[in-house]
ModelCIF file with pLDDT and N, C-alpha, C, O atoms, coordinates in Angstrom:
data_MODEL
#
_entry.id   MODEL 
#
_entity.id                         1 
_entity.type                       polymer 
_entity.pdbx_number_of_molecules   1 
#
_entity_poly.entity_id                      1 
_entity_poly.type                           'polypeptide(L)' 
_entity_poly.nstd_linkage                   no 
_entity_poly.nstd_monomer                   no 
_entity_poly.pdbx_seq_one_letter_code       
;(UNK)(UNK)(UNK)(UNK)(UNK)(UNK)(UNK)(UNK)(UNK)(UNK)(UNK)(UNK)(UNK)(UNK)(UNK)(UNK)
(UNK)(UNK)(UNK)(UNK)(UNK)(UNK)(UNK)(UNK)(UNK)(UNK)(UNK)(UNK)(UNK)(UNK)(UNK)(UNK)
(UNK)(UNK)(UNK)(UNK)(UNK)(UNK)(UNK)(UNK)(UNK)(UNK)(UNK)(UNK)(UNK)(UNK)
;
_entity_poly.pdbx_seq_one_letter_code_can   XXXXXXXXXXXXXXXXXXXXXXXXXXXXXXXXXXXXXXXXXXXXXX 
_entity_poly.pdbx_strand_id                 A 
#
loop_
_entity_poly_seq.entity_id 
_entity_poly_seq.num 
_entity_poly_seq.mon_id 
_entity_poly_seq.hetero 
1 1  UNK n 
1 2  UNK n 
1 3  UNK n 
1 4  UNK n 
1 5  UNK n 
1 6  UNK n 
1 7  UNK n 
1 8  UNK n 
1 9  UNK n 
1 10 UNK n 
1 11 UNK n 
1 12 UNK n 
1 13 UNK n 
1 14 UNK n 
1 15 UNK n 
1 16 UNK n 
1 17 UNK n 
1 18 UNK n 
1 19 UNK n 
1 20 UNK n 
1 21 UNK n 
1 22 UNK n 
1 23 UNK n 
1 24 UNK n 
1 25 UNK n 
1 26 UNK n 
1 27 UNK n 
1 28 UNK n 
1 29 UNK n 
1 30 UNK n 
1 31 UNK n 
1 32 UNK n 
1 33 UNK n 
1 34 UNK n 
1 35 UNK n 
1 36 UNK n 
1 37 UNK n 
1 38 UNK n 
1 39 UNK n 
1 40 UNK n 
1 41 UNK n 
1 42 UNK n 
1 43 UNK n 
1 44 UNK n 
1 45 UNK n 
1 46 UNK n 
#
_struct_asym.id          A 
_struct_asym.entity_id   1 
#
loop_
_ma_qa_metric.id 
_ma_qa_metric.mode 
_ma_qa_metric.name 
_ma_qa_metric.software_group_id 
_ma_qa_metric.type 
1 global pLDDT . pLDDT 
2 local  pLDDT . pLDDT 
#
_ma_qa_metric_global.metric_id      1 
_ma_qa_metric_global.metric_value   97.07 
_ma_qa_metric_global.model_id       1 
_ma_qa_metric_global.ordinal_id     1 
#
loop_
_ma_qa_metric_local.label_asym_id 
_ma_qa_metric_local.label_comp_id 
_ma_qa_metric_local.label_seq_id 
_ma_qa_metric_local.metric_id 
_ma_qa_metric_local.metric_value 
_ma_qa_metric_local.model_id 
_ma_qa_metric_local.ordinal_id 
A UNK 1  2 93.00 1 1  
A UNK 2  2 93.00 1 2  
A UNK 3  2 94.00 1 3  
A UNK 4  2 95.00 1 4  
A UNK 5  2 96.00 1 5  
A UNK 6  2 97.00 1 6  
A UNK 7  2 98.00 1 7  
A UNK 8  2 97.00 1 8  
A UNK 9  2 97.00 1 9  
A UNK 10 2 97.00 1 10 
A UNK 11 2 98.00 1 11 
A UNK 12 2 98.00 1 12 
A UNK 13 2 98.00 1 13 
A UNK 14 2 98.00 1 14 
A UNK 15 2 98.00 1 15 
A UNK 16 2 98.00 1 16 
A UNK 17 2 98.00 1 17 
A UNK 18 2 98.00 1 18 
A UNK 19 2 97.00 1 19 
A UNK 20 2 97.00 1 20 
A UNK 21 2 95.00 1 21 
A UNK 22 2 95.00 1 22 
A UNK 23 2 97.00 1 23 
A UNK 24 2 97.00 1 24 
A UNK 25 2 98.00 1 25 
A UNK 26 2 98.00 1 26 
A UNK 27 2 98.00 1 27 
A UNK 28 2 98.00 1 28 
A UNK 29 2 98.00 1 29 
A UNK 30 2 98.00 1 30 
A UNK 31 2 98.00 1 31 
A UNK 32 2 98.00 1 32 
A UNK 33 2 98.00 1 33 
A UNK 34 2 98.00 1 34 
A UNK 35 2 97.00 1 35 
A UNK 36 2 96.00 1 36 
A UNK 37 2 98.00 1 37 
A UNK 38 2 98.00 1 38 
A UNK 39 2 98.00 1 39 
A UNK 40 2 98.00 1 40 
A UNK 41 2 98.00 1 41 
A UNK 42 2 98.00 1 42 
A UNK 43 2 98.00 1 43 
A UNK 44 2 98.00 1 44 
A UNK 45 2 96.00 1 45 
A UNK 46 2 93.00 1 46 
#
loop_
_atom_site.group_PDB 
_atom_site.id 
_atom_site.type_symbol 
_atom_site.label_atom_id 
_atom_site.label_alt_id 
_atom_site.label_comp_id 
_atom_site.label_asym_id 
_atom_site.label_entity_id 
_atom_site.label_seq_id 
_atom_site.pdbx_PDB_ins_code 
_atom_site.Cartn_x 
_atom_site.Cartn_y 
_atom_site.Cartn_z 
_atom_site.occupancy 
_atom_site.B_iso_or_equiv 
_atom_site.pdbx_formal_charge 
_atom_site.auth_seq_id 
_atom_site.auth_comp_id 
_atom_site.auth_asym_id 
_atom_site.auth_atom_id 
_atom_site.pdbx_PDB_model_num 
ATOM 1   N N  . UNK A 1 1  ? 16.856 31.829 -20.588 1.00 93.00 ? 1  UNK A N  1 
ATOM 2   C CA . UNK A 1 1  ? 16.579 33.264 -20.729 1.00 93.00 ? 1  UNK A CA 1 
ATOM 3   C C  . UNK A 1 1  ? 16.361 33.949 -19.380 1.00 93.00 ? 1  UNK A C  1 
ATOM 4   O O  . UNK A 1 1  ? 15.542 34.868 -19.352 1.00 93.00 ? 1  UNK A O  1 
ATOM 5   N N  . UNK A 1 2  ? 16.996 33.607 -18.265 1.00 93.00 ? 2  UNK A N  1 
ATOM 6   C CA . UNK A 1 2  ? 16.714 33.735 -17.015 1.00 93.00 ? 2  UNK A CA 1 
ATOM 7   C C  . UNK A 1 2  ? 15.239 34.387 -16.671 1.00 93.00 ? 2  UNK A C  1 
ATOM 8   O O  . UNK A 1 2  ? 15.119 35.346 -15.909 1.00 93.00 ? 2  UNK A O  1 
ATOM 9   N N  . UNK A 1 3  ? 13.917 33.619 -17.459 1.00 94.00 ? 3  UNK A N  1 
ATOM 10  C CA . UNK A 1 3  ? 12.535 33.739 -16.710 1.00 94.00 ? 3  UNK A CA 1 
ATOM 11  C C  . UNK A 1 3  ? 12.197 32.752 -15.725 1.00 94.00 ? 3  UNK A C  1 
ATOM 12  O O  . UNK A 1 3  ? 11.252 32.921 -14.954 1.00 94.00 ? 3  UNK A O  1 
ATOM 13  N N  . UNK A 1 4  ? 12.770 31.945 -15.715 1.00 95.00 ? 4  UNK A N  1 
ATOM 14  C CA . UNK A 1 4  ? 12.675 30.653 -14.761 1.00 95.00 ? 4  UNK A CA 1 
ATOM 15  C C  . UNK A 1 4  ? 13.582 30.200 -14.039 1.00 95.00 ? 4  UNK A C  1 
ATOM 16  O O  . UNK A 1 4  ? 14.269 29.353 -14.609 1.00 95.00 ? 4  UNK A O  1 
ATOM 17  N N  . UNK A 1 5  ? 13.925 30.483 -12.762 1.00 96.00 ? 5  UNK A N  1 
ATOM 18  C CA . UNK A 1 5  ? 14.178 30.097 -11.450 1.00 96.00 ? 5  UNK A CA 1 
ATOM 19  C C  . UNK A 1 5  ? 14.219 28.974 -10.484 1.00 96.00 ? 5  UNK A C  1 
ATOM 20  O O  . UNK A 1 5  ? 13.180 28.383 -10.189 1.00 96.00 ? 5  UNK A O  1 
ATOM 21  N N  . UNK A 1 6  ? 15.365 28.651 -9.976  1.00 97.00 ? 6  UNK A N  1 
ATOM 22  C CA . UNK A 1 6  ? 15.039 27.860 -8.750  1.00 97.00 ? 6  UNK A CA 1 
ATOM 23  C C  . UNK A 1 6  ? 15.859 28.576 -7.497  1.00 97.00 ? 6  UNK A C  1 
ATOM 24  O O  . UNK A 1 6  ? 16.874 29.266 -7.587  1.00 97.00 ? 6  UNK A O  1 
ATOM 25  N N  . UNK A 1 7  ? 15.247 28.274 -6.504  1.00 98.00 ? 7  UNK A N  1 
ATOM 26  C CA . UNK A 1 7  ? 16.386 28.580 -4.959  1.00 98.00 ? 7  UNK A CA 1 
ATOM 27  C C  . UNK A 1 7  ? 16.221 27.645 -4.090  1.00 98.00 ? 7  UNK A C  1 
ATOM 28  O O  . UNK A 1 7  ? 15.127 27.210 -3.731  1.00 98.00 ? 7  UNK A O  1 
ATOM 29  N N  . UNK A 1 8  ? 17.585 27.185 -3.598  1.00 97.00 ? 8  UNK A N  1 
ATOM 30  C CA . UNK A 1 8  ? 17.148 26.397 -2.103  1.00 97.00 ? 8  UNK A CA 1 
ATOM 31  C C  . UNK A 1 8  ? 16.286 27.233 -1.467  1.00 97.00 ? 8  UNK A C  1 
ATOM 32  O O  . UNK A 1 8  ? 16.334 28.460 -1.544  1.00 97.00 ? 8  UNK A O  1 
ATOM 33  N N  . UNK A 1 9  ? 15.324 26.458 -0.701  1.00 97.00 ? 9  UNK A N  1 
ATOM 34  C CA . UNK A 1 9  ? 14.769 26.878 0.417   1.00 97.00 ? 9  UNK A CA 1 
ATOM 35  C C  . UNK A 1 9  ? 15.760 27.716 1.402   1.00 97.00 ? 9  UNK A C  1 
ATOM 36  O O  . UNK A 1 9  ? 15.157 28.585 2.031   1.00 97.00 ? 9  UNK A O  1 
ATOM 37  N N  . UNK A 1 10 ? 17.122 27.636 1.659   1.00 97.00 ? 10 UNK A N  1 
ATOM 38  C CA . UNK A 1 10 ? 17.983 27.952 2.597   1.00 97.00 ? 10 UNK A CA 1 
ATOM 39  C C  . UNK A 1 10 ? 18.721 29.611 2.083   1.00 97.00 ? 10 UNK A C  1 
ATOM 40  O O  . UNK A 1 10 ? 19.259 30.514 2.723   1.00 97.00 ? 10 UNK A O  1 
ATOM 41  N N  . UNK A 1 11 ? 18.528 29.485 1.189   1.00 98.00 ? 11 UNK A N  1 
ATOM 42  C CA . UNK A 1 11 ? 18.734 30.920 0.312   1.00 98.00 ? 11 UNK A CA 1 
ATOM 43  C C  . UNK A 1 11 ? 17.630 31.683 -0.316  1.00 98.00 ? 11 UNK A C  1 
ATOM 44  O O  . UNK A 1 11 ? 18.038 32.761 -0.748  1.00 98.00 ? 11 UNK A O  1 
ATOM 45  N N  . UNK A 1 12 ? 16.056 31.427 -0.557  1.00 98.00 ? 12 UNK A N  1 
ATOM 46  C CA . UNK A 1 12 ? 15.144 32.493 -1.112  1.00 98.00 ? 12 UNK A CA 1 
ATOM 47  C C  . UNK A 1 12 ? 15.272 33.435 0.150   1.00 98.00 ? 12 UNK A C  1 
ATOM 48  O O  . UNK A 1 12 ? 15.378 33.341 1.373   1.00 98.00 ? 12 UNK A O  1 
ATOM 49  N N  . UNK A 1 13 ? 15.182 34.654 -1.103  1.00 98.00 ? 13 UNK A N  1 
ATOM 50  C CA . UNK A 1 13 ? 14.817 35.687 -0.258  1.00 98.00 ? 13 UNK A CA 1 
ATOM 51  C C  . UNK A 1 13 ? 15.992 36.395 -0.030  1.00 98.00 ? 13 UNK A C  1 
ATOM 52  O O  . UNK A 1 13 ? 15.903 37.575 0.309   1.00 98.00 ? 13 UNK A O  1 
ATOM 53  N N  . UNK A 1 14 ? 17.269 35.772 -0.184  1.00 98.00 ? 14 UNK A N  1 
ATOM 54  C CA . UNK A 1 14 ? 18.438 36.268 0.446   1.00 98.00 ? 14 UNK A CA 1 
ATOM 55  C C  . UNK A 1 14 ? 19.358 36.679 -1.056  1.00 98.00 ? 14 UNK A C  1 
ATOM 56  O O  . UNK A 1 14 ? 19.759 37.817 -1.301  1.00 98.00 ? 14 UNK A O  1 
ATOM 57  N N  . UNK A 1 15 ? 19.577 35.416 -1.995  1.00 98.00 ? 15 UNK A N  1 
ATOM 58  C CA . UNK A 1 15 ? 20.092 35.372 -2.791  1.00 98.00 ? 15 UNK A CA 1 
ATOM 59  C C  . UNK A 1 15 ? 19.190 35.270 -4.495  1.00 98.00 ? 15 UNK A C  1 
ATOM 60  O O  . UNK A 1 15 ? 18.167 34.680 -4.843  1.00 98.00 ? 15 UNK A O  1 
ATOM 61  N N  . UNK A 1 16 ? 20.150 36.138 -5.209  1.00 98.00 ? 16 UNK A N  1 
ATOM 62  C CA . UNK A 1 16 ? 19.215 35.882 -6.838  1.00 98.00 ? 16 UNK A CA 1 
ATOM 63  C C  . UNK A 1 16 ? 20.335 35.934 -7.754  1.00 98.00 ? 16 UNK A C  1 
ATOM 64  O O  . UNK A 1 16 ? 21.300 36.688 -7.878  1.00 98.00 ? 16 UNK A O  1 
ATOM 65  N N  . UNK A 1 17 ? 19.932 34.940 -8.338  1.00 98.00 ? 17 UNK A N  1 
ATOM 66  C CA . UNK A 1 17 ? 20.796 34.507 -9.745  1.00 98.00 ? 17 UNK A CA 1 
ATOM 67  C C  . UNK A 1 17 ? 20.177 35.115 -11.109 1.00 98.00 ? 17 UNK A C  1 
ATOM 68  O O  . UNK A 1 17 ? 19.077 34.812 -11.572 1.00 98.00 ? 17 UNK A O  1 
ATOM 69  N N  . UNK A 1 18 ? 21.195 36.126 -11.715 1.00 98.00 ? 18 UNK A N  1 
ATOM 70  C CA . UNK A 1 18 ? 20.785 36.183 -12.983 1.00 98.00 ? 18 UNK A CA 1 
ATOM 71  C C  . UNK A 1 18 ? 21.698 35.874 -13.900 1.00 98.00 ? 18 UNK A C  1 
ATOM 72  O O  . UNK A 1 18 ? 22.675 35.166 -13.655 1.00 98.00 ? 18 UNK A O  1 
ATOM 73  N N  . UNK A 1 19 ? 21.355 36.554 -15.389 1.00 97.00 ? 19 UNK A N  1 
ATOM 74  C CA . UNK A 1 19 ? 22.531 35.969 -16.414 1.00 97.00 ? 19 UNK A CA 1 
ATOM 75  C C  . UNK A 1 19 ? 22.429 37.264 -17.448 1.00 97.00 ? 19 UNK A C  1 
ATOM 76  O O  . UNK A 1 19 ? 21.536 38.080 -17.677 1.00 97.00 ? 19 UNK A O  1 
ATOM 77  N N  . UNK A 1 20 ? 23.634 37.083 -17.910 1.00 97.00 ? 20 UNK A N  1 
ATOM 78  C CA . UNK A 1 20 ? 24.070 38.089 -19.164 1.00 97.00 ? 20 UNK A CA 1 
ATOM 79  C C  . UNK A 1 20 ? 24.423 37.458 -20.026 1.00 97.00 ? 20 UNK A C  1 
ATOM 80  O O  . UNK A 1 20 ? 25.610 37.152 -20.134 1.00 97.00 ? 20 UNK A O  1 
ATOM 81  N N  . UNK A 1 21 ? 23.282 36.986 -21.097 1.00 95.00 ? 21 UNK A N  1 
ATOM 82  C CA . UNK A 1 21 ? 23.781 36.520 -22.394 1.00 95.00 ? 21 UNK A CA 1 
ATOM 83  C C  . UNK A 1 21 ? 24.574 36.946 -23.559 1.00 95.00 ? 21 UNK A C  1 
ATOM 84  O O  . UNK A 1 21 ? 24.887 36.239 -24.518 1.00 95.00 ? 21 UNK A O  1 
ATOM 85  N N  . UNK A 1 22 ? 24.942 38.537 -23.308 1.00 95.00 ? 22 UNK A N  1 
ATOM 86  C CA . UNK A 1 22 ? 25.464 39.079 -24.348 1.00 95.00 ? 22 UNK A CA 1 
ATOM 87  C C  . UNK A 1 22 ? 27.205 38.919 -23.699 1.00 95.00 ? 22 UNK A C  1 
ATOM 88  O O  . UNK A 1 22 ? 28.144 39.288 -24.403 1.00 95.00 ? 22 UNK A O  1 
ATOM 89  N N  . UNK A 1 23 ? 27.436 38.314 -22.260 1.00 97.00 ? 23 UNK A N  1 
ATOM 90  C CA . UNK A 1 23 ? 28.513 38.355 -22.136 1.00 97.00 ? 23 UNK A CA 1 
ATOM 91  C C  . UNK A 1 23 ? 28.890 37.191 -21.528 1.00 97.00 ? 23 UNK A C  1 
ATOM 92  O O  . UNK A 1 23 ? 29.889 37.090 -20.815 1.00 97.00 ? 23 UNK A O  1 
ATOM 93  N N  . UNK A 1 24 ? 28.129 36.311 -21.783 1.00 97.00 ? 24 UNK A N  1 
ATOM 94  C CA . UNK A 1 24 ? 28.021 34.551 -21.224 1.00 97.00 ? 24 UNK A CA 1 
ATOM 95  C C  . UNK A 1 24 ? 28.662 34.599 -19.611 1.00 97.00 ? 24 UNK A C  1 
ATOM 96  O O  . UNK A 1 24 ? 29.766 34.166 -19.282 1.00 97.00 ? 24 UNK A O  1 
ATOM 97  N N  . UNK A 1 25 ? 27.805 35.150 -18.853 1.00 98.00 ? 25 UNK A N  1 
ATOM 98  C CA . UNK A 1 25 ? 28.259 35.386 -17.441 1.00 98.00 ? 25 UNK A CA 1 
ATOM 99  C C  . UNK A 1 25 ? 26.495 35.277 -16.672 1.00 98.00 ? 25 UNK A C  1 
ATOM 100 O O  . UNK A 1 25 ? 25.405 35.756 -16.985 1.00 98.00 ? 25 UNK A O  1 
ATOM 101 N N  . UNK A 1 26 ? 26.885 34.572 -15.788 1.00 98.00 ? 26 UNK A N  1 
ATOM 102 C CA . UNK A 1 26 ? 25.984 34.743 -14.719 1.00 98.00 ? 26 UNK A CA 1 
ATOM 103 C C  . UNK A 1 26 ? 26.236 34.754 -13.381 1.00 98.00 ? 26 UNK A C  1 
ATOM 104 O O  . UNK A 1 26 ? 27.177 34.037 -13.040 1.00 98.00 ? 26 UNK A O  1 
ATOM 105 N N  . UNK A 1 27 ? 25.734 35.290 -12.616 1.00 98.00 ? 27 UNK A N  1 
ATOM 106 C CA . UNK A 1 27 ? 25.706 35.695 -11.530 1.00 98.00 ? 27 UNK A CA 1 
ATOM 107 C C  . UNK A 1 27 ? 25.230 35.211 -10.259 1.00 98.00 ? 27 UNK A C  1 
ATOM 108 O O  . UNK A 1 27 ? 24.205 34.531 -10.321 1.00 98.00 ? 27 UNK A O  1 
ATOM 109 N N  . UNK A 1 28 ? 25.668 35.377 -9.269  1.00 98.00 ? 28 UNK A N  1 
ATOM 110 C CA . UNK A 1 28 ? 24.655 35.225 -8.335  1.00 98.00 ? 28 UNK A CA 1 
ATOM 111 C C  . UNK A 1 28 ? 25.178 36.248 -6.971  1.00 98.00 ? 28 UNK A C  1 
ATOM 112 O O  . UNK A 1 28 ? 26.344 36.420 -6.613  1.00 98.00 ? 28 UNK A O  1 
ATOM 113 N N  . UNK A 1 29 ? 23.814 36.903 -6.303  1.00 98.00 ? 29 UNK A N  1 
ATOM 114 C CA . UNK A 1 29 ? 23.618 37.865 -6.036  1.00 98.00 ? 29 UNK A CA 1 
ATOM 115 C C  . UNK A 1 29 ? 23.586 37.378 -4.261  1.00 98.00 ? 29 UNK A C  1 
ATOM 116 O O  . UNK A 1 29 ? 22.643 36.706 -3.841  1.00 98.00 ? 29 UNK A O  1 
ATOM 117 N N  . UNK A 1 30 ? 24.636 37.779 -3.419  1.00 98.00 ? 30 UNK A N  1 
ATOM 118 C CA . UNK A 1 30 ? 24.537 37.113 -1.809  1.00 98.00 ? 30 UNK A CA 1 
ATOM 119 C C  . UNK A 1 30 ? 24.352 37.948 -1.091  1.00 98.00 ? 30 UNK A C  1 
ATOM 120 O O  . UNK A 1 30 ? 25.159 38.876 -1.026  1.00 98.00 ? 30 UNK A O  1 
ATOM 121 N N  . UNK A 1 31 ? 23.322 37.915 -0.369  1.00 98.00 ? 31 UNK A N  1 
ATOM 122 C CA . UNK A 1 31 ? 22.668 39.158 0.781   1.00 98.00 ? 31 UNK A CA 1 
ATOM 123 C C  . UNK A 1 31 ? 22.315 38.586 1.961   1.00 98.00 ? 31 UNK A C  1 
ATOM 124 O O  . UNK A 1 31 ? 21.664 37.544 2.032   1.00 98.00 ? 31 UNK A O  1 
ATOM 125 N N  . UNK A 1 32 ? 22.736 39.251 2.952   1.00 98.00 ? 32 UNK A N  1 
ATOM 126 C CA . UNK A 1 32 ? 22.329 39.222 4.268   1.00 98.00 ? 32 UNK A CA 1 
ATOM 127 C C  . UNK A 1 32 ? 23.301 37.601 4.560   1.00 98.00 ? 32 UNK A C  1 
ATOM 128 O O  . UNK A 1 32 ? 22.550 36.729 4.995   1.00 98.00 ? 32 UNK A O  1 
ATOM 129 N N  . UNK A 1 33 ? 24.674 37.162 4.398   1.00 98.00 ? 33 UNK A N  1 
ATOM 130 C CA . UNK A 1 33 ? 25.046 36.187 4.177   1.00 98.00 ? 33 UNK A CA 1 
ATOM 131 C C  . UNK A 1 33 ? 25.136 35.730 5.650   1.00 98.00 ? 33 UNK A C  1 
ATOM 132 O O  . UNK A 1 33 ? 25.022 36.646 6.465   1.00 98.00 ? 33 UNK A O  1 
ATOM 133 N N  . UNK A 1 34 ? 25.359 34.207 6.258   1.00 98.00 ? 34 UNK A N  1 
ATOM 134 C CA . UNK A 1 34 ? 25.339 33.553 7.250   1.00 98.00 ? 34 UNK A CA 1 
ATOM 135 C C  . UNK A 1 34 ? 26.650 32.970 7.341   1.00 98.00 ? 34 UNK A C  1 
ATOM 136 O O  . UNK A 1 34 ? 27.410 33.020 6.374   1.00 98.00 ? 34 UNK A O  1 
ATOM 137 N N  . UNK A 1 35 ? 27.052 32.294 8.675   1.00 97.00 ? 35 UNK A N  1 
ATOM 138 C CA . UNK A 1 35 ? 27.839 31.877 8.594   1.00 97.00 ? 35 UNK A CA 1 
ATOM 139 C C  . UNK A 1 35 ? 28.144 30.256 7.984   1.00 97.00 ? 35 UNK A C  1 
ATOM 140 O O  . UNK A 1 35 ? 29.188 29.665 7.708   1.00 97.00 ? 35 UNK A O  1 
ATOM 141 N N  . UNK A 1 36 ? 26.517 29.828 7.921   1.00 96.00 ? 36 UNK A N  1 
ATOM 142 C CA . UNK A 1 36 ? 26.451 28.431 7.132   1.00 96.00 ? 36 UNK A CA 1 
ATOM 143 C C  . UNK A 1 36 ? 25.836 28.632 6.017   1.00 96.00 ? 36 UNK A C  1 
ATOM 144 O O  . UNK A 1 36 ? 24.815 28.094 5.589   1.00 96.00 ? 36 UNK A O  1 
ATOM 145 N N  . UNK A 1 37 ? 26.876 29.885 5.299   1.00 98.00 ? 37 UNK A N  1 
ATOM 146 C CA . UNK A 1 37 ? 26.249 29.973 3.744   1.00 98.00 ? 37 UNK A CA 1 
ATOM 147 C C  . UNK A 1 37 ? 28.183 29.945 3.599   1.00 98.00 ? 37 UNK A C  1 
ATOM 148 O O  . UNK A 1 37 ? 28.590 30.455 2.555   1.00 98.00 ? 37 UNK A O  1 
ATOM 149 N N  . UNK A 1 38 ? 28.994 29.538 4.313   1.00 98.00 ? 38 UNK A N  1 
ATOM 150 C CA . UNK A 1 38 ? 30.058 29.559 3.976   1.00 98.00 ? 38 UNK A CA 1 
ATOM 151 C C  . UNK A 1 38 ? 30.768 27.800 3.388   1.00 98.00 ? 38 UNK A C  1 
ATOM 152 O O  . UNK A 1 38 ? 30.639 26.726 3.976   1.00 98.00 ? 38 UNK A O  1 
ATOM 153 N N  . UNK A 1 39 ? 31.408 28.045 2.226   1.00 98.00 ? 39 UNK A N  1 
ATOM 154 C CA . UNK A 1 39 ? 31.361 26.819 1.351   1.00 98.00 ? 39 UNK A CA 1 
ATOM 155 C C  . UNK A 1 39 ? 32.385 27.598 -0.152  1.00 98.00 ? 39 UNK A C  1 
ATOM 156 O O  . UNK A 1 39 ? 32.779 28.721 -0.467  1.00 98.00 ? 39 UNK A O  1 
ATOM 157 N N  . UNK A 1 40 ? 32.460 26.039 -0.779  1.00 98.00 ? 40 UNK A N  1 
ATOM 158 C CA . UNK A 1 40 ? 32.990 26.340 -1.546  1.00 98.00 ? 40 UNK A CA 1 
ATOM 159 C C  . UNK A 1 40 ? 31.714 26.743 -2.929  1.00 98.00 ? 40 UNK A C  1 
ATOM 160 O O  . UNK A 1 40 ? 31.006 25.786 -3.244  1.00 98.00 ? 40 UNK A O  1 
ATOM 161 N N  . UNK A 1 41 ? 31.475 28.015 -3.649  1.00 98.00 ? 41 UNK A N  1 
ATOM 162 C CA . UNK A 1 41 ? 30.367 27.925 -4.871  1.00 98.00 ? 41 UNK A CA 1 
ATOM 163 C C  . UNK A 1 41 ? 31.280 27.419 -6.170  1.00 98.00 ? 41 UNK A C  1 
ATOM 164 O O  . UNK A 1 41 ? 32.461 27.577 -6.480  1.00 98.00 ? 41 UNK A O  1 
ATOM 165 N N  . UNK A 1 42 ? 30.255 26.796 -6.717  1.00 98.00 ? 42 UNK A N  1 
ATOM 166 C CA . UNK A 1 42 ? 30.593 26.021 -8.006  1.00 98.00 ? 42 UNK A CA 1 
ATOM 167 C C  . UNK A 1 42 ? 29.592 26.524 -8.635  1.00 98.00 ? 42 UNK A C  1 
ATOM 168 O O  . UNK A 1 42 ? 28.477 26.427 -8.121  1.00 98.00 ? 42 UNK A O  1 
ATOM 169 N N  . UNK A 1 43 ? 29.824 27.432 -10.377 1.00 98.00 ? 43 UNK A N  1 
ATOM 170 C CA . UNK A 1 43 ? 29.009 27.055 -10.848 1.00 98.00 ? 43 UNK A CA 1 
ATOM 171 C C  . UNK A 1 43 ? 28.812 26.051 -12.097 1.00 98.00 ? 43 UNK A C  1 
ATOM 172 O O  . UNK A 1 43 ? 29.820 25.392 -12.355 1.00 98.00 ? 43 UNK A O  1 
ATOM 173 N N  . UNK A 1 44 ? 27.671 25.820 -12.928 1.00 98.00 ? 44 UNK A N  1 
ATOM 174 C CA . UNK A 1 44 ? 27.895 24.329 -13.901 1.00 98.00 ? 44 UNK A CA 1 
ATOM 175 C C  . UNK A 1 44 ? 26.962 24.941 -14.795 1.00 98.00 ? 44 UNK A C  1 
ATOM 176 O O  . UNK A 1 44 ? 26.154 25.818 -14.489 1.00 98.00 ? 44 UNK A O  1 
ATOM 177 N N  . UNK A 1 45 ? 27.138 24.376 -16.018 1.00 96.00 ? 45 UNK A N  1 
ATOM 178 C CA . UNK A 1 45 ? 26.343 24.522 -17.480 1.00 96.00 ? 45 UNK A CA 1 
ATOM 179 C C  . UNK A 1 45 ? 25.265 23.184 -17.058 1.00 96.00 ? 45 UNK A C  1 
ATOM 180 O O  . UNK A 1 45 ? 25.639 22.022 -16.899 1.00 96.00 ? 45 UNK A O  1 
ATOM 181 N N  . UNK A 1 46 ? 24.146 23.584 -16.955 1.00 93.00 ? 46 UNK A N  1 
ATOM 182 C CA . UNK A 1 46 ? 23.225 22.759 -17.095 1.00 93.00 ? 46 UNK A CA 1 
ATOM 183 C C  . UNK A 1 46 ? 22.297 22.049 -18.828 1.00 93.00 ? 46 UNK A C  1 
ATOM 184 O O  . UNK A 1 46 ? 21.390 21.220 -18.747 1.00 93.00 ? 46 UNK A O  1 
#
């Protein structure tokens, strides 16, 4: 129900993940990005 959270240490503060259950999509939100935030993102059904 996106009330509960985790972040790398290397991303709080910068980045936030939420979700839209009415449209089975979630998100994640990249701010102030670095150049060793560059990578491939995956996301996964936990």
């Amino acid at each position: 129900n996106g009330v509960t959270t985790y972040y790398a240490d290397s991303v709080k503060g910068r980045f936030i993940v939420t979700r839209d259950n009415a449209k089975n999509t979630v998100y994640l939100q990249m701010n102030n990005l670095q150049p060793e935030d560059t990578a491939t993102y995956y996301c996964a059904r936990g």
